[in-house]
C-alpha atoms as a PDB file:
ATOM      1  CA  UNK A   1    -161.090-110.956-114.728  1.00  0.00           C
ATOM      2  CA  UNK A   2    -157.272-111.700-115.086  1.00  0.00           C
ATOM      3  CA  UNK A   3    -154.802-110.697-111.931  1.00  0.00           C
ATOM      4  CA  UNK A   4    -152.486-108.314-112.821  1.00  0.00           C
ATOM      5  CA  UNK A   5    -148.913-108.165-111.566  1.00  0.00           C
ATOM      6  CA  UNK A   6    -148.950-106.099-108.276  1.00  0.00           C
ATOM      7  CA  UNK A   7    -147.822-102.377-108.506  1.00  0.00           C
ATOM      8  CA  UNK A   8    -144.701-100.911-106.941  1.00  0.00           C
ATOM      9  CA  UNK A   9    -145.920 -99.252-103.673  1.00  0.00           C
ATOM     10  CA  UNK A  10    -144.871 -94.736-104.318  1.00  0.00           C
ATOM     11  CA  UNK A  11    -142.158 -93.843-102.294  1.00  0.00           C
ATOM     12  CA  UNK A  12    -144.082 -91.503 -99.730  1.00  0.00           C
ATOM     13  CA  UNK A  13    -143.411 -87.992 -99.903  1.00  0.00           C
ATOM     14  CA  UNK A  14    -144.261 -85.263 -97.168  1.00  0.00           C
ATOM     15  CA  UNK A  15    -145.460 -81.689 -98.725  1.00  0.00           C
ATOM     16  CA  UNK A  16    -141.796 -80.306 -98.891  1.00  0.00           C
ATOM     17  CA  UNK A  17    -140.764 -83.195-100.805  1.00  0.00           C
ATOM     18  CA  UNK A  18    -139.029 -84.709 -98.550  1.00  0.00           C
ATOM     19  CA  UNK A  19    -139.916 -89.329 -98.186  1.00  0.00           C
ATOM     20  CA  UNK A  20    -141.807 -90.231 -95.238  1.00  0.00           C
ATOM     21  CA  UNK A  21    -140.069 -92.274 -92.989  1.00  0.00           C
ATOM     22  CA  UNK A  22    -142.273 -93.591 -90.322  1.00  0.00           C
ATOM     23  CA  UNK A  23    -142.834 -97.288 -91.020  1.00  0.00           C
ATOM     24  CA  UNK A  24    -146.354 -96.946 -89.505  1.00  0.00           C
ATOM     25  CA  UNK A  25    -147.404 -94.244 -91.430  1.00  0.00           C
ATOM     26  CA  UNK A  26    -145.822 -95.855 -95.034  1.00  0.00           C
ATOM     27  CA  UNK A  27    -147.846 -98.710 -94.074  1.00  0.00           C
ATOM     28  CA  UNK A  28    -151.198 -97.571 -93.537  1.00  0.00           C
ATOM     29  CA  UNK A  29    -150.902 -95.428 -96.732  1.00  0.00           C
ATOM     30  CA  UNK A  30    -150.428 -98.791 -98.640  1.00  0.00           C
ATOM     31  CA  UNK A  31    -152.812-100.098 -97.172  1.00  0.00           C
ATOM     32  CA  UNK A  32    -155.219 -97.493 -98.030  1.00  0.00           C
ATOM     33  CA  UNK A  33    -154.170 -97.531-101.734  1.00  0.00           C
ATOM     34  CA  UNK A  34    -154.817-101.525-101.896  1.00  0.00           C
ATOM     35  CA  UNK A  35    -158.206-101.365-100.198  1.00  0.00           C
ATOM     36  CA  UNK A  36    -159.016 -98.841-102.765  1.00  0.00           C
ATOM     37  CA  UNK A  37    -157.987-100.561-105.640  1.00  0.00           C
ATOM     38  CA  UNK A  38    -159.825-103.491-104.104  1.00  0.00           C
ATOM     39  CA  UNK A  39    -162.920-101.619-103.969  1.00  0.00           C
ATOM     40  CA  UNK A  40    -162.211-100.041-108.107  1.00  0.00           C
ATOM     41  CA  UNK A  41    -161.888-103.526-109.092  1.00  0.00           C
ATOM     42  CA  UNK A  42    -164.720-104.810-107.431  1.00  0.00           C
ATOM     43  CA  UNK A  43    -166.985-101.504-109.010  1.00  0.00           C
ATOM     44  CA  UNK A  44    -165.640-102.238-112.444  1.00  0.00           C
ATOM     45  CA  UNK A  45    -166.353-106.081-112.166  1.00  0.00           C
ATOM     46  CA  UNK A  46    -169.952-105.338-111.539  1.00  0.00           C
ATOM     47  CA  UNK A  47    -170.235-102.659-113.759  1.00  0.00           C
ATOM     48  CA  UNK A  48    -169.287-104.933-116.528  1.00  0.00           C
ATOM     49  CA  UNK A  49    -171.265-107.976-115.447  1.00  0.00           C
ATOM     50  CA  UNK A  50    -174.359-105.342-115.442  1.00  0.00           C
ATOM     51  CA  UNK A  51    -173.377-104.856-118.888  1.00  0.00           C
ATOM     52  CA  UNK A  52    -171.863-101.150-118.755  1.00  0.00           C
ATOM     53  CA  UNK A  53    -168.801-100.073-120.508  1.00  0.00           C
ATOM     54  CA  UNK A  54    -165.541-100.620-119.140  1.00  0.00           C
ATOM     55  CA  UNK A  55    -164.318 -97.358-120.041  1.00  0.00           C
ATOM     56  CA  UNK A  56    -167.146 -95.237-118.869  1.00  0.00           C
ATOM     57  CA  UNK A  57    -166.664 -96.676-115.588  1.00  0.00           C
ATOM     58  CA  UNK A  58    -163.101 -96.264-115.036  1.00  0.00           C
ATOM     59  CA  UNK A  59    -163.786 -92.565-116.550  1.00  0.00           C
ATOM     60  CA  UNK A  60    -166.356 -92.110-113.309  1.00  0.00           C
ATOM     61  CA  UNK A  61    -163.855 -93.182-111.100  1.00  0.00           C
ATOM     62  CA  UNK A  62    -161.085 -90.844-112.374  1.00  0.00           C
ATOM     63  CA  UNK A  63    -163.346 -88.560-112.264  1.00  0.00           C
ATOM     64  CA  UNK A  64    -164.527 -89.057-108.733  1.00  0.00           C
ATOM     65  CA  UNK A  65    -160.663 -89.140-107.622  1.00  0.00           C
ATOM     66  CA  UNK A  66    -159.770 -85.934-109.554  1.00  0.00           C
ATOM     67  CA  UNK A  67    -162.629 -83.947-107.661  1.00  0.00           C
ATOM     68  CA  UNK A  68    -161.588 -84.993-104.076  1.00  0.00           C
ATOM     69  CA  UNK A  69    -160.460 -82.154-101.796  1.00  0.00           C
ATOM     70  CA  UNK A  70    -159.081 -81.653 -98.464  1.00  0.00           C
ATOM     71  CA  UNK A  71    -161.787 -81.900 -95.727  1.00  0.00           C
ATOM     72  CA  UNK A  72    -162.331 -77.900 -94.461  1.00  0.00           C
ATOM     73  CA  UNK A  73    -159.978 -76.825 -97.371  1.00  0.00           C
ATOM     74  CA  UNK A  74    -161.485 -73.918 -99.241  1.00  0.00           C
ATOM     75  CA  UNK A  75    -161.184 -73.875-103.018  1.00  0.00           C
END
């Protein structure tokens, strides 16, 4: 697979809106981000190689981000 251009990191935002501005924090949350795209890239590169449809797999994943919730967070 072809590298892409890296992504411009989101400008953290606190829940009133508000950009984080703790260095620390701003740089564990990109870190976070590129060890998950690592990890999608990686899933979609096998997935292919096993022969499965590019598409469907990046579907799961969306799917699998859209249904995360808050850890004790009632819905």
């Amino acid at each position: 697979m072809s590298a892409r251009p890296p992504q411009a990191r989101p400008v953290w935002r606190q829940a009133d809106g508000k950009p984080v501005s703790c260095l620390e924090k701003i740089k564990v949350l990109n870190q976070n981000v590129q060890e998950i795209e690592n990890l999608c890239r990686d899933a979609l590169e096998d997935g292919v190689l096993m022969g499965c449809d590019a598409d469907q797999i990046k579907a799961a994943l969306h799917a699998l981000v859209d249904g995360l919730t808050l850890p004790g967070k009632k819905d």
